[in-house]
Protein backbone atom coordinates (compact mmCIF):
# COMPACT_ATOMS: atom_id res chain seq x y z
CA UNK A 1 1.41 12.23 -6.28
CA UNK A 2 3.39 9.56 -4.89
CA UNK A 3 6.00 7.80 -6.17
CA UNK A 4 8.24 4.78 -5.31
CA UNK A 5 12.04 4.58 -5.12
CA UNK A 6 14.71 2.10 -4.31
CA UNK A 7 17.24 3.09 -1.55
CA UNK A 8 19.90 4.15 -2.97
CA UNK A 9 22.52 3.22 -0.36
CA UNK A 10 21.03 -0.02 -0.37
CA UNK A 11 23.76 -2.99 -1.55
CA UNK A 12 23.14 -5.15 -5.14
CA UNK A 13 20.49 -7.82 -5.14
CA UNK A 14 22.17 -11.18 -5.40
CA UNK A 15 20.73 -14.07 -7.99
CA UNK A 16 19.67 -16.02 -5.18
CA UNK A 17 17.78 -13.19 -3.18
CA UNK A 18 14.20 -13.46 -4.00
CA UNK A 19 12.59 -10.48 -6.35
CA UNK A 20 9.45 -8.54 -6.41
CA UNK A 21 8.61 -8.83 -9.82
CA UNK A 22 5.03 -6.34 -9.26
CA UNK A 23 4.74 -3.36 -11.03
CA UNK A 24 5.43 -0.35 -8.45
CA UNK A 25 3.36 2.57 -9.76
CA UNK A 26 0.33 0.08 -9.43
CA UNK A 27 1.60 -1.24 -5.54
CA UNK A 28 1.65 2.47 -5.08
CA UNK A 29 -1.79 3.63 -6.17
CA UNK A 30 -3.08 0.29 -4.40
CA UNK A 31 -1.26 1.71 -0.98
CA UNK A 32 -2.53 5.13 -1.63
CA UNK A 33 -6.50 3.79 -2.26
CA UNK A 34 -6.07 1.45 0.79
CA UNK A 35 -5.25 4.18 3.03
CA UNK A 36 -8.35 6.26 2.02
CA UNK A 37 -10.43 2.96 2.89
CA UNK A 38 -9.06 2.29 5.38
CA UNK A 39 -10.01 5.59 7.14
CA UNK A 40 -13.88 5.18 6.01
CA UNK A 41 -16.29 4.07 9.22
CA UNK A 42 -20.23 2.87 9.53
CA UNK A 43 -21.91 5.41 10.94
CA UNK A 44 -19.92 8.31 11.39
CA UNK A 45 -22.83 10.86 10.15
CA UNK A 46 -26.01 10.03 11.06
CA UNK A 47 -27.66 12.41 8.61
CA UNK A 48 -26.50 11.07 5.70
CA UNK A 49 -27.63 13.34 2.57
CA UNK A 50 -27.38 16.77 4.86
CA UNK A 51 -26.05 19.69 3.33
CA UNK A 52 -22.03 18.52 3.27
CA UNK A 53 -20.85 21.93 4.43
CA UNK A 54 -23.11 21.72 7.45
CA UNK A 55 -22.08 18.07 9.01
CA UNK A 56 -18.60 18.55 8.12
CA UNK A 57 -18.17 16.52 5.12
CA UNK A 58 -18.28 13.58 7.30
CA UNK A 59 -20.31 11.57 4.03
CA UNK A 60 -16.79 10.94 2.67
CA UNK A 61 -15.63 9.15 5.44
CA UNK A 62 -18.62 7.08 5.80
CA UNK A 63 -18.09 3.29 4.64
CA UNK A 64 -21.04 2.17 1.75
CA UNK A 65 -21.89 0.05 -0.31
CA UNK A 66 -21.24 1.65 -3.16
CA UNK A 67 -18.21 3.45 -2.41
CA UNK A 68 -15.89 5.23 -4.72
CA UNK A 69 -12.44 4.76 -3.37
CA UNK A 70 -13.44 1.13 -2.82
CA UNK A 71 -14.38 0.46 -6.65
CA UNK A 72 -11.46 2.26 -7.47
CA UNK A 73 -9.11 -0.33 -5.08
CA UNK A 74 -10.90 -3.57 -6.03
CA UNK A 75 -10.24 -2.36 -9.63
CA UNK A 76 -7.12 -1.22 -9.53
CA UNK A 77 -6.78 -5.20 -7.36
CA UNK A 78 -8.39 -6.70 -9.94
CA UNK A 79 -6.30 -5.22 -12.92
CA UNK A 80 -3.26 -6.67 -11.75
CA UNK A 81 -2.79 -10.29 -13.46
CA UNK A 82 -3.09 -13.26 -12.13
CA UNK A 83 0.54 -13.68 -10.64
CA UNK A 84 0.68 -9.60 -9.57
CA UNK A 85 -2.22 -10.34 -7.75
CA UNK A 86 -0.92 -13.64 -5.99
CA UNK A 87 2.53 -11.50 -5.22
CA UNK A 88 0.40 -8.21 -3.72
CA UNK A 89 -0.79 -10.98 -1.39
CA UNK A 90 2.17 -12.76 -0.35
CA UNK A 91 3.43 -8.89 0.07
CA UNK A 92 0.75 -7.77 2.48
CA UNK A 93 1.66 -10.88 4.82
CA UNK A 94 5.54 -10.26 4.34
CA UNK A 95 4.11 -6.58 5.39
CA UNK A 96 2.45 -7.43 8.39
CA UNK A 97 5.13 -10.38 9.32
CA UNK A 98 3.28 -13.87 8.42
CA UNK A 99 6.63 -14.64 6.51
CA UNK A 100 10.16 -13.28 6.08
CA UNK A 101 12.04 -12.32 3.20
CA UNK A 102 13.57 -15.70 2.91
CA UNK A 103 10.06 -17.39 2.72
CA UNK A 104 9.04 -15.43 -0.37
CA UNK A 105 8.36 -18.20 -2.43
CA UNK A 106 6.59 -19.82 0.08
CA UNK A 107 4.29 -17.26 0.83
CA UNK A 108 3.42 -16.98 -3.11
CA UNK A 109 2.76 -20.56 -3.43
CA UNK A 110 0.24 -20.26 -0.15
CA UNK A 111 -1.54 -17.08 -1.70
CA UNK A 112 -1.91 -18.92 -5.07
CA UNK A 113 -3.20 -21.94 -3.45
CA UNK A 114 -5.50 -19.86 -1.14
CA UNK A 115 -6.22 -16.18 -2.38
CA UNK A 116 -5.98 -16.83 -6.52
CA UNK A 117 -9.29 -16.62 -7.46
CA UNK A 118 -10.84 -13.68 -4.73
CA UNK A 119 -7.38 -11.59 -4.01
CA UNK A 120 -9.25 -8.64 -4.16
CA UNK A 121 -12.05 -9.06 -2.05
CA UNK A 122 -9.75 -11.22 0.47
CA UNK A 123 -6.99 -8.06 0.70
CA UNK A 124 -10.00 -5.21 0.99
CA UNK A 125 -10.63 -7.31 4.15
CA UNK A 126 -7.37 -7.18 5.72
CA UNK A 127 -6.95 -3.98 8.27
CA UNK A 128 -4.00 -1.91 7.17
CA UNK A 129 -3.54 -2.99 4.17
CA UNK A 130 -1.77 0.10 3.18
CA UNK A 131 0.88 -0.40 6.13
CA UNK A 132 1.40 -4.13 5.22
CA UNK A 133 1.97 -3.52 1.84
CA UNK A 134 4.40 -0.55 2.34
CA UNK A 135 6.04 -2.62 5.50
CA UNK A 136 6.36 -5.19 2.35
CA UNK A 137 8.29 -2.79 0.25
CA UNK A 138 10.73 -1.92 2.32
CA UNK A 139 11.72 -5.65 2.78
CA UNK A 140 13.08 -5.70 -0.71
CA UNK A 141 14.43 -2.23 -0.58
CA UNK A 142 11.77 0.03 -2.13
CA UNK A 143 9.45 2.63 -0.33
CA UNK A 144 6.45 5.06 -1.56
CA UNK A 145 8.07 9.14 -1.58
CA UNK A 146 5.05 11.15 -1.46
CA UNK A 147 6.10 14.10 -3.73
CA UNK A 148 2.86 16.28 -1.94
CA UNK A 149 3.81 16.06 1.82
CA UNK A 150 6.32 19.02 1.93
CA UNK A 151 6.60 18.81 5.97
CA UNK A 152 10.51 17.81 6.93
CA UNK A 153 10.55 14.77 9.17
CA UNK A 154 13.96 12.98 10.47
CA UNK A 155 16.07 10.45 9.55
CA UNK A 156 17.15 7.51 11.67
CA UNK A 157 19.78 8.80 12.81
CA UNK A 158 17.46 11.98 14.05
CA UNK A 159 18.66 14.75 11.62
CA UNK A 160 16.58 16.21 9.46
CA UNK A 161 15.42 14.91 6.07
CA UNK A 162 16.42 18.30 4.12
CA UNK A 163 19.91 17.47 4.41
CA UNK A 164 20.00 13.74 3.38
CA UNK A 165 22.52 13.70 0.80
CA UNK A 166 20.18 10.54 -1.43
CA UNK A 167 16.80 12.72 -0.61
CA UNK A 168 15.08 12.52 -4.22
CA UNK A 169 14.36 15.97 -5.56
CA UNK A 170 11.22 17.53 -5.49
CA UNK A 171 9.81 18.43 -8.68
């Protein structure tokens, strides 16, 4: 399961810096579900229905109509309200660097006057969505921990993760 968490090293929020204000179990679902879309292709088994242990399970990666993972990310879009879903906007394009930090407000009041009524449908359509959202994140401070991935990566200053002394424990 994955999980978000603030830096902890990371200095006091002024008044004046902008704030999130989006619930962050729900940004991290949303990341998780647009990652698993974002993987899915047309085409990628051409005989669809086959025995799944025989074409490699390549059904689930196959991008339909009716799929699963992307009901379950236009609802989980959609169940945000109205101002969540303007913010996970204005998010993905602080993500993927449409706007800085110190445009936030700016970048609210364009995705309210342009993406209010079909968010959903309008963020499904942008191409790493999970990235921009997660790029997003770390602009005010916060990032996804995925409590599953037990491999040991490195820091930035190239030592291991295992011995980072604000590392949250794994449970």
């Amino acid at each position: 399961m994955a999980s978000l968490t603030a830096s902890s090293g990371a200095p006091r929020k002024s008044a004046q810096e902008p704030s999130l204000n989006l619930p962050l179990d729900k940004v991290s679902f949303i990341i998780l579900k647009a990652r698993e879309y974002d993987v899915k292709e047309e085409g990628a088994d051409p005989d669809t229905g086959s025995n799944p242990i025989d074409d490699g399970q390549t059904d689930v990666l196959t991008d339909a109509g009716d799929d699963p993972v992307r009901e379950e990310l236009l609802g989980a879009i959609r169940g945000l309200n109205d101002d969540e879903r303007v913010r996970l906007v204005a998010l993905a394009w602080l993500g993927r660097g449409t706007y800085d930090l110190d445009e936030w407000k700016e970048a609210i009041a364009t995705a309210r006057s342009e993406h209010s009524r079909r968010a959903a449908e309008y963020l499904l359509g942008l191409p790493l969505l999970g990235d921009y959202l997660e790029d997003g994140l770390a602009m005010f401070d916060e990032g996804i921990v995925d409590d599953a991935d037990t491999r040991e990566g490195l820091n930035s200053e190239n030592e291991p993760l295992g011995n980072m002394p604000d590392k949250p424990a794994r449970q």
